[in-house]
N, C-alpha and C. Protein backbone atom coordinates (compact mmCIF):
# COMPACT_ATOMS: atom_id res chain seq x y z
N UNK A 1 102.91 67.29 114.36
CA UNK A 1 102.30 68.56 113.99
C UNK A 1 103.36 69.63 113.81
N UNK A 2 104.22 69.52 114.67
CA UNK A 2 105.71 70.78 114.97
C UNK A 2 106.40 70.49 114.29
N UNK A 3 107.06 71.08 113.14
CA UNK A 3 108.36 70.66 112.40
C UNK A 3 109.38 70.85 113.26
N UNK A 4 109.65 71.27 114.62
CA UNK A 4 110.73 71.84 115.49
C UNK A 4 111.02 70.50 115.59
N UNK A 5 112.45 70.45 115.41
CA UNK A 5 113.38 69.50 115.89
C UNK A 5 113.93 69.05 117.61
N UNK A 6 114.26 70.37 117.98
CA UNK A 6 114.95 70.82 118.82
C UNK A 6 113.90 70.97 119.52
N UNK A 7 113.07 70.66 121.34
CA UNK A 7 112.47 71.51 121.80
C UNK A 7 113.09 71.82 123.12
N UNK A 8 112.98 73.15 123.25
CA UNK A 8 113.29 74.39 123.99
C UNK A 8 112.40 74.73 125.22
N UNK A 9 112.61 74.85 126.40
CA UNK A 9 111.93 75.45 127.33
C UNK A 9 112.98 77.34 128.08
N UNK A 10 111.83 78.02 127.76
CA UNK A 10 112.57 78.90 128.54
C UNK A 10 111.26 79.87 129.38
N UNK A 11 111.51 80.47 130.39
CA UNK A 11 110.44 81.05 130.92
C UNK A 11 109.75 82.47 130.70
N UNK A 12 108.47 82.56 131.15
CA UNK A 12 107.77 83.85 130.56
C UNK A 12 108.00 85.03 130.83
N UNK A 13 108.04 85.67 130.28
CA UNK A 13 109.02 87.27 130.82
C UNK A 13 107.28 87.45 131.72
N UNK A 14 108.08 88.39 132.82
CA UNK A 14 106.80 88.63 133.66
C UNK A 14 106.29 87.56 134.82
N UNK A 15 106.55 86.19 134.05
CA UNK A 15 106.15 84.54 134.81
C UNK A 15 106.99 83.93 135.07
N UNK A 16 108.07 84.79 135.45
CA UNK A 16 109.48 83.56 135.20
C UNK A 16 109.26 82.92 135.70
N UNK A 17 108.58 82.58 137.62
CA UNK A 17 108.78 81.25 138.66
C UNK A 17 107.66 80.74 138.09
N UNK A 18 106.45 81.12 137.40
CA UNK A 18 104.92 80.86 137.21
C UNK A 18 104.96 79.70 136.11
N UNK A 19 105.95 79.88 134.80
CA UNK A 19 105.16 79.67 133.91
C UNK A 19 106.74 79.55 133.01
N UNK A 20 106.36 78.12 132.27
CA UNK A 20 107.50 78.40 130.83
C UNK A 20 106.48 77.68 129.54
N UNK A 21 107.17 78.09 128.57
CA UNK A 21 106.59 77.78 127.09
C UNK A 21 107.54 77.11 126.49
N UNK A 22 107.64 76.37 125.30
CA UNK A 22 108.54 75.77 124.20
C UNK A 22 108.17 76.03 123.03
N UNK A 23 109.63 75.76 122.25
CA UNK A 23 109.54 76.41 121.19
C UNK A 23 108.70 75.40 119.96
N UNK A 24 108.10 74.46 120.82
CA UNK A 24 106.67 73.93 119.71
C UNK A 24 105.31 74.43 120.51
N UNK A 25 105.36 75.45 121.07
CA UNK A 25 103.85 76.43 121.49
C UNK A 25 103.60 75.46 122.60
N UNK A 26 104.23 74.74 123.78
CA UNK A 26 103.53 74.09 124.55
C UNK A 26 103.62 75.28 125.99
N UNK A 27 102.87 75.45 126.82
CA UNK A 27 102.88 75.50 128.11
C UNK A 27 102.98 74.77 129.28
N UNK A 28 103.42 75.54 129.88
CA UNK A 28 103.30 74.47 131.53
C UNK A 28 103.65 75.26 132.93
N UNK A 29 102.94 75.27 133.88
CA UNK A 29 103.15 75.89 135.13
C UNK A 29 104.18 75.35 135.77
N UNK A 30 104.94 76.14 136.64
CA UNK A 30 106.39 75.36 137.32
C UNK A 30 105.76 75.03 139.05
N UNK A 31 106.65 73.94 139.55
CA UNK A 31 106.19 73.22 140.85
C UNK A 31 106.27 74.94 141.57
N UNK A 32 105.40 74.97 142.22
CA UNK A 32 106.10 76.04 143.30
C UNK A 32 105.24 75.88 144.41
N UNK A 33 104.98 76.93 145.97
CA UNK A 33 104.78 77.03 146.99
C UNK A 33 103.83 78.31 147.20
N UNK A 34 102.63 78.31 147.20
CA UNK A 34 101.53 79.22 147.22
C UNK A 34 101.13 79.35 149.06
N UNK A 35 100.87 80.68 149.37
CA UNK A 35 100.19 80.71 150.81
C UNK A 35 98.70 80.70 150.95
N UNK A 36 98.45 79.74 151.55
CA UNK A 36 96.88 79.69 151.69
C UNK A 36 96.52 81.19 152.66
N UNK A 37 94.90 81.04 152.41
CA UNK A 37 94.65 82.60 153.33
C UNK A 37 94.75 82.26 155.24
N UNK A 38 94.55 81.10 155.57
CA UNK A 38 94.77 80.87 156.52
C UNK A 38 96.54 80.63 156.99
N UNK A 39 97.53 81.03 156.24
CA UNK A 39 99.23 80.82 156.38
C UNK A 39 99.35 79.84 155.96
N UNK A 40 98.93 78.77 155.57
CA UNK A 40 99.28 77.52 155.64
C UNK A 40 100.65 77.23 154.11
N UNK A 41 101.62 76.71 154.05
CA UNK A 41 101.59 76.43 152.56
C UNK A 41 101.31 75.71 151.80
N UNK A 42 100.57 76.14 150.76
CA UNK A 42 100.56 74.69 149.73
C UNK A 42 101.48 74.24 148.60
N UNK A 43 102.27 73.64 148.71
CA UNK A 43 103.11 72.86 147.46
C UNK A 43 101.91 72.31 146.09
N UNK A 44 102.73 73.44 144.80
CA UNK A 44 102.02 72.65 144.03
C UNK A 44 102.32 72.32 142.94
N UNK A 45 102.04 71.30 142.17
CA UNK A 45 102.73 70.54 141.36
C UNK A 45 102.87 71.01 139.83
N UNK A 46 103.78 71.25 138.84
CA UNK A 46 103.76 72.09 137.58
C UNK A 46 102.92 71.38 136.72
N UNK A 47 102.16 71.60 135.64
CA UNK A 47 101.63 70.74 135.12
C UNK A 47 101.24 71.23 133.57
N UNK A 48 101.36 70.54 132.58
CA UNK A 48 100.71 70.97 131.12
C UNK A 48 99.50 71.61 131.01
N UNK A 49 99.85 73.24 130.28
CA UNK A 49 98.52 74.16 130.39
C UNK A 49 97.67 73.79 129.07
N UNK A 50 95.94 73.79 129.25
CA UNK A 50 95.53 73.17 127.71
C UNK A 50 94.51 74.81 127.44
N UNK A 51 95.02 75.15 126.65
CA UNK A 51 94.72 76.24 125.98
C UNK A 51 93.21 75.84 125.79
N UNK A 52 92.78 77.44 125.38
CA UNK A 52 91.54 77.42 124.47
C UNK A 52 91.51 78.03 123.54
N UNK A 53 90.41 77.49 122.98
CA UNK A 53 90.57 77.54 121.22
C UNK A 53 89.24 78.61 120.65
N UNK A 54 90.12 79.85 120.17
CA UNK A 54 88.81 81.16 120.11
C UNK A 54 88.16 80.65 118.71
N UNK A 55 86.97 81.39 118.73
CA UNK A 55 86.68 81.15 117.34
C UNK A 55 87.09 81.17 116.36
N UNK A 56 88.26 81.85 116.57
CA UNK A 56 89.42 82.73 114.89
C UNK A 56 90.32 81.17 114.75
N UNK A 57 90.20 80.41 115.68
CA UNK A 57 91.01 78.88 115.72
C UNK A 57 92.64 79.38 116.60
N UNK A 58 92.66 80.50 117.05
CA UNK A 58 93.81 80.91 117.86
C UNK A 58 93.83 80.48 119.03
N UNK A 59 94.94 79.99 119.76
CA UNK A 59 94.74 79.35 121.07
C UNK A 59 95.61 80.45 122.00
N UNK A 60 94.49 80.49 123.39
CA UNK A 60 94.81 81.80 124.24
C UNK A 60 94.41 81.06 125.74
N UNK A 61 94.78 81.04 126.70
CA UNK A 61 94.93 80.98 128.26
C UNK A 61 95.34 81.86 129.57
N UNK A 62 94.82 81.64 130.41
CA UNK A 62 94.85 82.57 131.57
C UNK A 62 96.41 82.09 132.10
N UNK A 63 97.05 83.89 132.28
CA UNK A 63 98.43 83.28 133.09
C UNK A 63 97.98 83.84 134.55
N UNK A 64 98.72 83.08 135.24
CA UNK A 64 97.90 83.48 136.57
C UNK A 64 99.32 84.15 137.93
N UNK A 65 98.74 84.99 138.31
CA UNK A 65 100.37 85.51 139.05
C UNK A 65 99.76 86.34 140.06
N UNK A 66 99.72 85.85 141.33
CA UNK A 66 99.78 86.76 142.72
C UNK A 66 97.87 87.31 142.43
N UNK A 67 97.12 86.29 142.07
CA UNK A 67 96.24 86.37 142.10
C UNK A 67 95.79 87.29 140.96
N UNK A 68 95.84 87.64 140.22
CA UNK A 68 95.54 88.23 139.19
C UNK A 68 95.91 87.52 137.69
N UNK A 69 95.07 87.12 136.94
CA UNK A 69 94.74 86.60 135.65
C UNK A 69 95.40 87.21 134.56
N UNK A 70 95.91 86.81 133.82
CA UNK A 70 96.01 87.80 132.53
C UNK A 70 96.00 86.89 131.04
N UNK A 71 95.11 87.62 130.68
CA UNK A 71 94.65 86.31 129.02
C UNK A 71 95.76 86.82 128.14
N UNK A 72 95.90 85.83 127.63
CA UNK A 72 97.39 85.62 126.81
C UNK A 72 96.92 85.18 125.34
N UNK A 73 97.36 85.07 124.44
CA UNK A 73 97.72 84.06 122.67
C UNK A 73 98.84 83.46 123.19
N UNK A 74 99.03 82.36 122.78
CA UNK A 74 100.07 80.81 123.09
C UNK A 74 100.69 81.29 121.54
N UNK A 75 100.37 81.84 120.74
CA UNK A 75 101.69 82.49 119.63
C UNK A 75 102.57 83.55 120.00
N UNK A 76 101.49 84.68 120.65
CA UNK A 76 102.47 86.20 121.39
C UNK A 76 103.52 85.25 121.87
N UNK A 77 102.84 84.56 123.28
CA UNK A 77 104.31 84.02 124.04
C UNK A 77 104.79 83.78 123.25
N UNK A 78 104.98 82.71 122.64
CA UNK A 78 105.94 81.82 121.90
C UNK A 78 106.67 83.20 121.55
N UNK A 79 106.41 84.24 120.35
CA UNK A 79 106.93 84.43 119.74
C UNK A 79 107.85 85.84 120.56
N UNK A 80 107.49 86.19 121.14
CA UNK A 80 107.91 87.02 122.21
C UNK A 80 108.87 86.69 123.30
N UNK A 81 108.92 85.12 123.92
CA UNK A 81 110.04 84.74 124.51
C UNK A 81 110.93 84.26 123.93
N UNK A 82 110.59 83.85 122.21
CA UNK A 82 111.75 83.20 121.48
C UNK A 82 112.57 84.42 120.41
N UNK A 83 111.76 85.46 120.43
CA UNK A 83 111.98 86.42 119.19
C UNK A 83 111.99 87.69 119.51
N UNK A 84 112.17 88.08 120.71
CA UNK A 84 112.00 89.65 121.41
C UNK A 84 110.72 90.18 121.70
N UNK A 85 110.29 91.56 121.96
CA UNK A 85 109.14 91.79 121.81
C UNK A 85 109.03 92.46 120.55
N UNK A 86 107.59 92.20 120.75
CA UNK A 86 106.85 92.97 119.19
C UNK A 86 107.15 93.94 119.06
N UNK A 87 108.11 94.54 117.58
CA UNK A 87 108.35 95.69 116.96
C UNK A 87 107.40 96.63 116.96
N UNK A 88 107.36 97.91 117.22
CA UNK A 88 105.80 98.72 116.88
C UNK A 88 105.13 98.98 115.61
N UNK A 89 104.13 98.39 115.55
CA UNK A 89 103.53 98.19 114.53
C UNK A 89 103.18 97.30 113.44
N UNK A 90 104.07 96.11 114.35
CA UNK A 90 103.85 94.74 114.06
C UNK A 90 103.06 93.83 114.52
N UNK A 91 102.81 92.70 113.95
CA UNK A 91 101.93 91.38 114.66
C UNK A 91 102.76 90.47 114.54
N UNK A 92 102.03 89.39 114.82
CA UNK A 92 102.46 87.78 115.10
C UNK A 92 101.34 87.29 114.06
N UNK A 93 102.69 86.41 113.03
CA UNK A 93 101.77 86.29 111.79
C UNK A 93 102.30 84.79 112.43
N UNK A 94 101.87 83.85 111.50
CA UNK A 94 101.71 82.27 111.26
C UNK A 94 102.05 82.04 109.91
N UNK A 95 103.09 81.37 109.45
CA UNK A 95 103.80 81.10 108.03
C UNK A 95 102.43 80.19 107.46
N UNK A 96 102.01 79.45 107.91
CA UNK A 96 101.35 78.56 107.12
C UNK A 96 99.73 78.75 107.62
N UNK A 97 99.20 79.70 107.57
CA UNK A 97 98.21 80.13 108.15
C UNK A 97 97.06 79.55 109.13
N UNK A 98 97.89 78.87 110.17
CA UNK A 98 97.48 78.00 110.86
C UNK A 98 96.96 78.22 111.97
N UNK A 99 96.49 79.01 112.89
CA UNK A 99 96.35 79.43 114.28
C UNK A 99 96.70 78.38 115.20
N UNK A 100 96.19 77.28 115.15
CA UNK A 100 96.61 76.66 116.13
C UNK A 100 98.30 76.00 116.25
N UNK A 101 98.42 76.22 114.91
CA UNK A 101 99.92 75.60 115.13
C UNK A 101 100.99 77.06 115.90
N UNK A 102 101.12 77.06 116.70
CA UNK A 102 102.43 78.26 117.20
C UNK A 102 103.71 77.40 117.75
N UNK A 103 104.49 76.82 116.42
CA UNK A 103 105.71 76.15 116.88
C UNK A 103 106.86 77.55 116.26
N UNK A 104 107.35 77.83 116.91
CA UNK A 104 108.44 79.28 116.81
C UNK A 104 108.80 79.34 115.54
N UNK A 105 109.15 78.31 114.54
CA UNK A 105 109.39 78.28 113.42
C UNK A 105 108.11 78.53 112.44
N UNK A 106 107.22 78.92 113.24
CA UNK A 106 106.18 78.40 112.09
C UNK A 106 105.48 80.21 112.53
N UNK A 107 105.90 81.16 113.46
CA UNK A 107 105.75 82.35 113.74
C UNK A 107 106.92 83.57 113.36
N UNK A 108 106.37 84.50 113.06
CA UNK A 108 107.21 85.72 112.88
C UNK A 108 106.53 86.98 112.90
N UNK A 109 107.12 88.21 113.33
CA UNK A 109 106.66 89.63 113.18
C UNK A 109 106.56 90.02 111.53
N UNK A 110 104.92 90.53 111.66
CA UNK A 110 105.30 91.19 110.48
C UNK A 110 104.10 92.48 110.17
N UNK A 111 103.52 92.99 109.39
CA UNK A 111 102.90 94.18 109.33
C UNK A 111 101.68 93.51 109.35
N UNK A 112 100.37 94.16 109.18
CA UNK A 112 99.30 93.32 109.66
C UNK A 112 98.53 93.22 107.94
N UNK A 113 99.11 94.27 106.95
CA UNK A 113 99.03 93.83 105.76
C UNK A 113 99.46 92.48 104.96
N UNK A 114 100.42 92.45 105.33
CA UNK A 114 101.06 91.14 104.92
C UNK A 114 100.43 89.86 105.81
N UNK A 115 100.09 89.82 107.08
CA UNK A 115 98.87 88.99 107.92
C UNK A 115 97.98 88.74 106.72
N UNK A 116 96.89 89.65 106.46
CA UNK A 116 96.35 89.81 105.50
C UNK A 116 96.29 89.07 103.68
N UNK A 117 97.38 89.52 103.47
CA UNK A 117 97.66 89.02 102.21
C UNK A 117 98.11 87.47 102.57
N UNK A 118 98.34 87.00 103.65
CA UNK A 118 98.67 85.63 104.00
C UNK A 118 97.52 84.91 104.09
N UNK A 119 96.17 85.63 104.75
CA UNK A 119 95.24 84.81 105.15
C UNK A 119 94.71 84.68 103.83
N UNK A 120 94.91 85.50 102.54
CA UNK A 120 94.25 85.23 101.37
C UNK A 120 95.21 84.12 100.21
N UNK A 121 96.31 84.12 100.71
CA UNK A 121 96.90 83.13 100.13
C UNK A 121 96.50 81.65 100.76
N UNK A 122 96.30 81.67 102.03
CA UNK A 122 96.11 80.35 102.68
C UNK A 122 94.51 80.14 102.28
N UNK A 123 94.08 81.14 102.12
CA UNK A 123 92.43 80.82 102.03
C UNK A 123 91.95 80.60 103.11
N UNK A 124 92.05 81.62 104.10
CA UNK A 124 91.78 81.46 105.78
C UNK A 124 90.77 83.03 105.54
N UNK A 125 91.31 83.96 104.74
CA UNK A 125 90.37 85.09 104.36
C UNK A 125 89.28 84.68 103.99
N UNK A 126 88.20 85.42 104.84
CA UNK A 126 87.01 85.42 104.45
C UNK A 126 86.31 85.53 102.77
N UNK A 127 87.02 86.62 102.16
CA UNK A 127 86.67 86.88 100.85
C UNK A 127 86.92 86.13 99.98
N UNK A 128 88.88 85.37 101.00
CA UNK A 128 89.08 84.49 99.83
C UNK A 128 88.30 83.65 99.49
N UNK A 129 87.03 83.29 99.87
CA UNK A 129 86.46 81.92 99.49
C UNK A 129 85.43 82.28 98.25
N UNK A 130 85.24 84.00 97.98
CA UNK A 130 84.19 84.30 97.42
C UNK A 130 83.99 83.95 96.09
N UNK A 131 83.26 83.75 95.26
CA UNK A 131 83.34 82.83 93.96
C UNK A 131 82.47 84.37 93.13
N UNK A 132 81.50 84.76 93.44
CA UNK A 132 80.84 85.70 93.12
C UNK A 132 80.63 87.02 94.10
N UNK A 133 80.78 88.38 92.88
CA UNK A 133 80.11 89.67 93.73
C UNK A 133 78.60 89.60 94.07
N UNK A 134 78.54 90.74 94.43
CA UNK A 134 76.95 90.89 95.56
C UNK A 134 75.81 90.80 93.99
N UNK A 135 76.49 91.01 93.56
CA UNK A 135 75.88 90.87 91.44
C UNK A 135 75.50 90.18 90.78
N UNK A 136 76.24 89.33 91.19
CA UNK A 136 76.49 87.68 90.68
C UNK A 136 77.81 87.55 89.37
N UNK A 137 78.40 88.31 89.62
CA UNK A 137 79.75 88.30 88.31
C UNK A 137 80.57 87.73 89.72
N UNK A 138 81.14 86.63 88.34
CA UNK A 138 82.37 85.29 88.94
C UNK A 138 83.57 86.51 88.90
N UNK A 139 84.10 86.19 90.06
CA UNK A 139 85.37 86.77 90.25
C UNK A 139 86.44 85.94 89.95
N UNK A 140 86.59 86.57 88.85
CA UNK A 140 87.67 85.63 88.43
C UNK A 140 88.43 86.52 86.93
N UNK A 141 90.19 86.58 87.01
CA UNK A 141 91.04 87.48 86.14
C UNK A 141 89.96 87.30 84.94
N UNK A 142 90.27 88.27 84.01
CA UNK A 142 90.85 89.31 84.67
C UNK A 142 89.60 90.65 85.46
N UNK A 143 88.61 89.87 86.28
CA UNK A 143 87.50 90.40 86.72
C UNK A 143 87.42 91.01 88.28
N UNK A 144 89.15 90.86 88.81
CA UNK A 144 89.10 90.79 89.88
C UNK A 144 90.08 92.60 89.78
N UNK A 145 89.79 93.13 91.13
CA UNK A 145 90.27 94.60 91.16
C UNK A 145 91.92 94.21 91.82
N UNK A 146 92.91 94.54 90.91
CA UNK A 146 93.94 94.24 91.37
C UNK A 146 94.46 95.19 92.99
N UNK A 147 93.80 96.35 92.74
CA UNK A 147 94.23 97.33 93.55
C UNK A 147 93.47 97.27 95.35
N UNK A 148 92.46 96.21 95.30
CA UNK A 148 91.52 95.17 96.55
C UNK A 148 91.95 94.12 96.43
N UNK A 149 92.85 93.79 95.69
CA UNK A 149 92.74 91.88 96.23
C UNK A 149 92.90 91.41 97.31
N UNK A 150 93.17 91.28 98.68
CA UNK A 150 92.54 90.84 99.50
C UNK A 150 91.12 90.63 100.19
N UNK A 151 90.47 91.65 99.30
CA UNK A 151 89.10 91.49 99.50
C UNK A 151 88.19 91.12 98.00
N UNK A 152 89.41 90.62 97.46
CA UNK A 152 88.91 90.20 95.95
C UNK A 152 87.29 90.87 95.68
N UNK A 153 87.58 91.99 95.11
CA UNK A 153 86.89 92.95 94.49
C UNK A 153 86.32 92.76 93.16
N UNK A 154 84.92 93.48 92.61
CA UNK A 154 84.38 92.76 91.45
C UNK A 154 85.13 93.99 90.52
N UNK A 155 85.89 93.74 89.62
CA UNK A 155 86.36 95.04 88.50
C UNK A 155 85.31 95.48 88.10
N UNK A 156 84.06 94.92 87.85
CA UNK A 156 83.27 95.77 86.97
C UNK A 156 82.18 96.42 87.71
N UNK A 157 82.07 95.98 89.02
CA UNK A 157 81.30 96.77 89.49
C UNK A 157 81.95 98.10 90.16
N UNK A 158 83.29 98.26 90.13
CA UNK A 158 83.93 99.16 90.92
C UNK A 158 83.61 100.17 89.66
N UNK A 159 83.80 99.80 88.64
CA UNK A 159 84.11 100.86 87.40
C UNK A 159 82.76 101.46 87.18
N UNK A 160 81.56 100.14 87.29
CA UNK A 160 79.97 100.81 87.19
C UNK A 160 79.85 102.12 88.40
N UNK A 161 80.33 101.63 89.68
CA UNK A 161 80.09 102.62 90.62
C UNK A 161 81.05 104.02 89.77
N UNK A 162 82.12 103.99 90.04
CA UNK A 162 82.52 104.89 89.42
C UNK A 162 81.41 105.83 87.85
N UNK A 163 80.73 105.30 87.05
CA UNK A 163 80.38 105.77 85.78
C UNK A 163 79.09 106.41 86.88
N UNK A 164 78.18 105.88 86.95
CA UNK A 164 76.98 106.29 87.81
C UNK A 164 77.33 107.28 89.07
N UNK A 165 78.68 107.83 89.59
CA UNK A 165 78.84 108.94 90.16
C UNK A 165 78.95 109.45 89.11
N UNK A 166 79.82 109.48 88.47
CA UNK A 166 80.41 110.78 87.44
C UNK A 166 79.17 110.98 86.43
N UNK A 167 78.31 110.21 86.38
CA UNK A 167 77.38 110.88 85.55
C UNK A 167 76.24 111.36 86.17
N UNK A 168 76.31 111.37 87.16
CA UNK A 168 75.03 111.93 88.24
C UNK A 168 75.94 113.15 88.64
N UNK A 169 77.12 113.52 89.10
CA UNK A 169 77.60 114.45 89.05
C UNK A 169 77.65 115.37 88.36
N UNK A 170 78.29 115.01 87.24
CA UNK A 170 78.76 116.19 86.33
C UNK A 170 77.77 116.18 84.70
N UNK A 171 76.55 114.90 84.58
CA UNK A 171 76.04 115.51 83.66
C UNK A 171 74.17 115.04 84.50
N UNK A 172 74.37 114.90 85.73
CA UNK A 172 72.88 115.25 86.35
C UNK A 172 72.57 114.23 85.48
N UNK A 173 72.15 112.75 85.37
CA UNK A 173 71.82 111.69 85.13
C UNK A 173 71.59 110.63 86.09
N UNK A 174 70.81 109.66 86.15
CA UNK A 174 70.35 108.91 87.29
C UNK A 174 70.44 107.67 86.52
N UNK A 175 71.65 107.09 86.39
CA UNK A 175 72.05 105.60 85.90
C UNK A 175 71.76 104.01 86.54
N UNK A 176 71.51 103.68 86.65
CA UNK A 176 70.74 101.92 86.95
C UNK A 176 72.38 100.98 87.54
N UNK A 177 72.91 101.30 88.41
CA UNK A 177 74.17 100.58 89.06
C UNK A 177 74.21 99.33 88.60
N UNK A 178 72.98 98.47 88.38
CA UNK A 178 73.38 97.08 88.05
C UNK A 178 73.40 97.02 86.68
N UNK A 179 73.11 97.52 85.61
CA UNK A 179 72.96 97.65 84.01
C UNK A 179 74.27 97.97 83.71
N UNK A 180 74.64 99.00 84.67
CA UNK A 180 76.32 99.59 83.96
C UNK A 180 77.13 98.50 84.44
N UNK A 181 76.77 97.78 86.00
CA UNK A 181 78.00 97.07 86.68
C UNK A 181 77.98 95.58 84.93
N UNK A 182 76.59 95.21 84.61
CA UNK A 182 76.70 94.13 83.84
C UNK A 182 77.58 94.51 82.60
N UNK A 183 77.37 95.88 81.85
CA UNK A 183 77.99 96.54 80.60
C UNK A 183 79.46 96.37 80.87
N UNK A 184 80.16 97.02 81.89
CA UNK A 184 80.95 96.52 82.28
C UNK A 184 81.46 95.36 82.45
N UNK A 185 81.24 94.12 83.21
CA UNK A 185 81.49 93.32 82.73
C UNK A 185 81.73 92.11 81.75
N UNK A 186 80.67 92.77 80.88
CA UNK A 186 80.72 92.32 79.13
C UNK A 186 81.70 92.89 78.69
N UNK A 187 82.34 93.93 79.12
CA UNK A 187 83.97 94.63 78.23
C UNK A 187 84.94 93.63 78.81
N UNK A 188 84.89 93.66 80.01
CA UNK A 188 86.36 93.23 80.54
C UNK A 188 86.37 92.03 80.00
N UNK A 189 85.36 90.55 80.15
CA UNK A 189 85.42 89.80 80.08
C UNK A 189 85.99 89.05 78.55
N UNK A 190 85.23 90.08 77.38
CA UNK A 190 85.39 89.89 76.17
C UNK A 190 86.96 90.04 75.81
């Protein structure tokens, strides 16, 4: 699944004795020595953490430290113990729009626009799958609003909305939104 060649263990900022990750997104708790409430100690053994899998297909787990929980993304880590912390105003994108894959090579910081324009290249965007507007005009060049494409926009209905303000505005007319959105799309298409 990991194109990583090389795998890497180093530990979690915050978890150092608790907890390390690798640089193909794996987890694992380290052996250590916990006090029971009665003094006692317990030795306990490190072991492979198995994530869970959110609905978005992102995998996230509880880190656990001095009794207190803290829910995590198995990409943040990754990409945060292998790549610094997150720049302000950045995310943790996925090259190949994969959520579940977080092998370090396959993560990077980047603006949450470009996230965006990724999930519509991968076809992980919702819109990207859309074939038709709320209209029924195929979205498809040159029918699509270049200036929305990530939410692949209908051109001709943007332009109908547009005509049916400006003529209810400025010449007091009450225009039919779906007649102009179709007129419209008989220009562009032709």
């Amino acid at each position: 699944m990991c194109e990583c060649t090389l795998e890497r263990w180093s530990p979690i900022s915050r978890h150092e004795d608790y907890y390390e990750v690798s640089t193909r997104g794996e987890i694992r708790s380290l052996d250590r020595t916990v006090m029971r409430s009665n003094g006692i100690p317990l030795r306990l053994r490190g072991q492979s953490l198995t994530p869970v899998v959110r609905p978005t297909g992102h995998l996230r787990l509880a880190l656990q430290r001095a009794g207190v929980k803290l829910q995590r993304f198995v990409h943040q880590i990754v990409l945060e113990t292998f790549g610094g912390p997150c720049p302000q105003g950045l995310e943790c994108c996925h090259n190949d729009g994969n959520p579940a894959h977080n092998c370090l090579s396959n993560l990077r910081w980047d603006t949450r626009s470009a996230n965006r324009f990724d999930m519509v290249q991968h076809g992980s965007h919702p819109n990207a799958r859309k074939l038709t507007c709320k209209r029924d005009h195929p979205l498809v060049t040159p029918n699509l609003a270049e200036w929305a494409l990530p939410n692949r926009s209908c051109l001709a209905c943007a332009r109908a909305h547009t005509t049916v303000r400006n003529a209810q505005r400025y010449e007091g007319l009450e225009l039919d939104l779906r007649i102009e959105a179709d007129i419209h799309y008989r220009r562009i298409m032709s």
